[in-house]
C-alpha atoms as a PDB file:
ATOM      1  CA  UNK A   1     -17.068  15.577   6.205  1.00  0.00           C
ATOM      2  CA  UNK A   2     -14.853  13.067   8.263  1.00  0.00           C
ATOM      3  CA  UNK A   3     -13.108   9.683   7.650  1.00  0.00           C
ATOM      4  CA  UNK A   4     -14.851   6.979   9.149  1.00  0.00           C
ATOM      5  CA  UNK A   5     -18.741   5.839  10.042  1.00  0.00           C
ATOM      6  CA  UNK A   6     -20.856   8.803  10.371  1.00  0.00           C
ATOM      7  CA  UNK A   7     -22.611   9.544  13.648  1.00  0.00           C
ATOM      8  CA  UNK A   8     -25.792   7.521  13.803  1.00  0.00           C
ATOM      9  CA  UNK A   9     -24.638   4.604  11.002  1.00  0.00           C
ATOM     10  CA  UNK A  10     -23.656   1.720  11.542  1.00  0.00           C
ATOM     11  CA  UNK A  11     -22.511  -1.006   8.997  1.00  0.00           C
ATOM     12  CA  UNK A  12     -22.370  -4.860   9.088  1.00  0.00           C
ATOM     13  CA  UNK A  13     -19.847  -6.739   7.065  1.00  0.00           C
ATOM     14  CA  UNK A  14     -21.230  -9.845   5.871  1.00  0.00           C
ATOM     15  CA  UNK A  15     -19.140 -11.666   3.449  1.00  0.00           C
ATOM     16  CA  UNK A  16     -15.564 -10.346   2.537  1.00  0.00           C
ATOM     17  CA  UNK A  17     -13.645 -12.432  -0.063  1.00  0.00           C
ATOM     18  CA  UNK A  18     -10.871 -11.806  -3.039  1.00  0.00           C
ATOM     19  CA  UNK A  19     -13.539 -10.231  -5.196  1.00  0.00           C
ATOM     20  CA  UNK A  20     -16.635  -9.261  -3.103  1.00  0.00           C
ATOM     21  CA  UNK A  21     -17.765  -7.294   0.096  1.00  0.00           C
ATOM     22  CA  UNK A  22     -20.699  -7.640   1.355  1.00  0.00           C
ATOM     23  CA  UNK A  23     -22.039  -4.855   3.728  1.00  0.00           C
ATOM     24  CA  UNK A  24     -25.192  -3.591   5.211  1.00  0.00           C
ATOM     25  CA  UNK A  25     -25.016  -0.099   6.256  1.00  0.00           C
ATOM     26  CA  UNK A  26     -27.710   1.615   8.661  1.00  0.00           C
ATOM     27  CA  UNK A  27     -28.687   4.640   9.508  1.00  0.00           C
ATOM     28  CA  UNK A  28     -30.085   4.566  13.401  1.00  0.00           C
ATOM     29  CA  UNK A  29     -31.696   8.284  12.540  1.00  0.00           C
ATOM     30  CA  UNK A  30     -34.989   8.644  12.048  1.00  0.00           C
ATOM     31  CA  UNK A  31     -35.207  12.233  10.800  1.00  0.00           C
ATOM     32  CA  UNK A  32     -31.736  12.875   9.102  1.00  0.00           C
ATOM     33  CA  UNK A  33     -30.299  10.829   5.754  1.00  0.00           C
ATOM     34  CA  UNK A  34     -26.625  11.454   5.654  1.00  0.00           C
ATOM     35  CA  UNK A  35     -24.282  10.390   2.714  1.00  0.00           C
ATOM     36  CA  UNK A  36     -22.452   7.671   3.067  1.00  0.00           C
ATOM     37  CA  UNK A  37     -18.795   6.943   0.765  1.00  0.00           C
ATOM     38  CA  UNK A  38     -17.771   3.570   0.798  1.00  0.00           C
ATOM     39  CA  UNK A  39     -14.113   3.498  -0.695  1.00  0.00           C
ATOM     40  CA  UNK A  40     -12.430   0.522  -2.437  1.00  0.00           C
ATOM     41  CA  UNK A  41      -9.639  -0.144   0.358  1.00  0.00           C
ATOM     42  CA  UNK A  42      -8.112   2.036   2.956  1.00  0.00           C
ATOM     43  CA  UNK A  43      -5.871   4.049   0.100  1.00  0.00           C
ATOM     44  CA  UNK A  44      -8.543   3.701  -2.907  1.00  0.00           C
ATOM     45  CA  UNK A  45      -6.563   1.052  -4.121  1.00  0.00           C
ATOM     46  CA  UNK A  46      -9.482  -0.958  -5.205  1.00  0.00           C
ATOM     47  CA  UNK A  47     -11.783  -0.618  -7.763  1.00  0.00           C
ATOM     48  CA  UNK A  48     -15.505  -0.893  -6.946  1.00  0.00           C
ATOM     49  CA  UNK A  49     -16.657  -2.476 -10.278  1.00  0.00           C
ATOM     50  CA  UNK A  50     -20.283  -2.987  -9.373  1.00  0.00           C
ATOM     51  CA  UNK A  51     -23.195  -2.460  -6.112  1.00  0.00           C
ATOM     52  CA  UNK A  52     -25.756  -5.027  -6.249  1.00  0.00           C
ATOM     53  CA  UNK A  53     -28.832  -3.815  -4.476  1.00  0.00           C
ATOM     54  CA  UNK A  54     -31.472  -6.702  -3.941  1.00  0.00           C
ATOM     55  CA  UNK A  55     -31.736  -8.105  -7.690  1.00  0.00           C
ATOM     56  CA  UNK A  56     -30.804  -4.434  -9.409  1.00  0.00           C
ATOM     57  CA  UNK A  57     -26.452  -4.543 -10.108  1.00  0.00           C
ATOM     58  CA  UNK A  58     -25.562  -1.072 -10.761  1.00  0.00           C
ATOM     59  CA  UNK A  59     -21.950  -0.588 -12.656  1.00  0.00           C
ATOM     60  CA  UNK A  60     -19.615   1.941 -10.694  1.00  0.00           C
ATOM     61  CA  UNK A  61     -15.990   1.418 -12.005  1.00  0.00           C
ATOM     62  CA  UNK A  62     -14.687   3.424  -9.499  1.00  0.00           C
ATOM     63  CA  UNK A  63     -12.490   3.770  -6.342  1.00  0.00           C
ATOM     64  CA  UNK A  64     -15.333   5.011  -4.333  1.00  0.00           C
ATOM     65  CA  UNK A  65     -19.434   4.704  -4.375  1.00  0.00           C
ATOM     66  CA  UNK A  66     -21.612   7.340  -2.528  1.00  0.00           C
ATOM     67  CA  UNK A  67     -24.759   6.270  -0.714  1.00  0.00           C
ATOM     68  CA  UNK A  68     -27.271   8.193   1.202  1.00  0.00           C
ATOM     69  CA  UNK A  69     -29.395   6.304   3.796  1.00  0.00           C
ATOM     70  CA  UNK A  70     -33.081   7.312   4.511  1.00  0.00           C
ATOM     71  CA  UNK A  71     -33.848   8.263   7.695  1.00  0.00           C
ATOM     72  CA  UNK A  72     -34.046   4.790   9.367  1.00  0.00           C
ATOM     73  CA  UNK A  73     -33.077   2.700   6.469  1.00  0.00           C
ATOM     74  CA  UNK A  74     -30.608  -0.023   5.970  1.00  0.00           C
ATOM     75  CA  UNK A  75     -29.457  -2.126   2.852  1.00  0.00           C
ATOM     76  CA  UNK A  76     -27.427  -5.077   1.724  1.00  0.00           C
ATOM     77  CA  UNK A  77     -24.888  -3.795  -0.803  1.00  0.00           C
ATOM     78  CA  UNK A  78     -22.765  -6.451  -2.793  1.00  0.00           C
ATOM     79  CA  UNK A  79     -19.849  -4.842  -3.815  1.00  0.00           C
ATOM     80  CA  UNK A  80     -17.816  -6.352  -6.504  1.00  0.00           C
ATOM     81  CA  UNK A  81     -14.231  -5.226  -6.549  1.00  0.00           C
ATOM     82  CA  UNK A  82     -10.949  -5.781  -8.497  1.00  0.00           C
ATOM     83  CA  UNK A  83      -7.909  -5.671  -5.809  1.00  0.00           C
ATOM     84  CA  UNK A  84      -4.807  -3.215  -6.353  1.00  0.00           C
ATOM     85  CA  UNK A  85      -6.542  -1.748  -9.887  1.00  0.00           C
ATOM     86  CA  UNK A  86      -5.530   1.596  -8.765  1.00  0.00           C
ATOM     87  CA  UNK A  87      -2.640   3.222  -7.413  1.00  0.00           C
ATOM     88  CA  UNK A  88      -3.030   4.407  -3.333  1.00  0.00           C
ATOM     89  CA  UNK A  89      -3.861   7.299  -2.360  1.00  0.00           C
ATOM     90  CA  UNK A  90      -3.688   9.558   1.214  1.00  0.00           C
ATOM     91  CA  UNK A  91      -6.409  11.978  -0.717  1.00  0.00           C
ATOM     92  CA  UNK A  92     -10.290  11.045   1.064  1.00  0.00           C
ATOM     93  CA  UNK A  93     -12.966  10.156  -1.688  1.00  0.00           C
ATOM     94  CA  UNK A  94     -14.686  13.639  -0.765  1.00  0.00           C
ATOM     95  CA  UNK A  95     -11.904  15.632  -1.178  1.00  0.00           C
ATOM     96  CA  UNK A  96     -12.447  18.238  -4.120  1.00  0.00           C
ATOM     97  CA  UNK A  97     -10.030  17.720  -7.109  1.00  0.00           C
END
């Protein structure tokens, strides 16, 4: 695993304020669902509080949220986030601990 967009996904940012991101990731395979990590900020720093998906909000509390796209899928996430909640990081979200 890579930083970055994965081959064959593609993601739309919507709405990006002091509190909220909203994103639509895609995955442009039809046969293959990859996992996706979005990460709160470039260093972690941020802490994704909550994904709303359609009307379901899903509590995360965390610097990073994993995803995995169907095979041709795509989704609005709303991510609500509290800026600078946790110290940066250079370690990627996949890395083992």
């Amino acid at each position: 695993m890579s930083a970055g967009i994965p081959e064959d996904v593609a993601a739309l940012i919507f709405a990006l304020t002091e509190a909220e991101t909203v994103v639509t990731p895609v995955n442009l395979n039809k046969t293959e669902a990859p996992t996706v990590i979005v990460q709160g900020g470039a260093y972690g720093e941020h802490r994704i509080e909550s994904v709303a998906i359609g009307p379901k909000t899903t509590s995360i509390n965390s610097a990073s949220l994993t995803v995995i796209l169907d095979p041709g899928a795509g989704e609005r996430l709303t991510l609500r986030m509290k800026r600078y909640a946790n110290p940066p990081t250079i370690q990627h979200p996949y890395h083992p601990i």
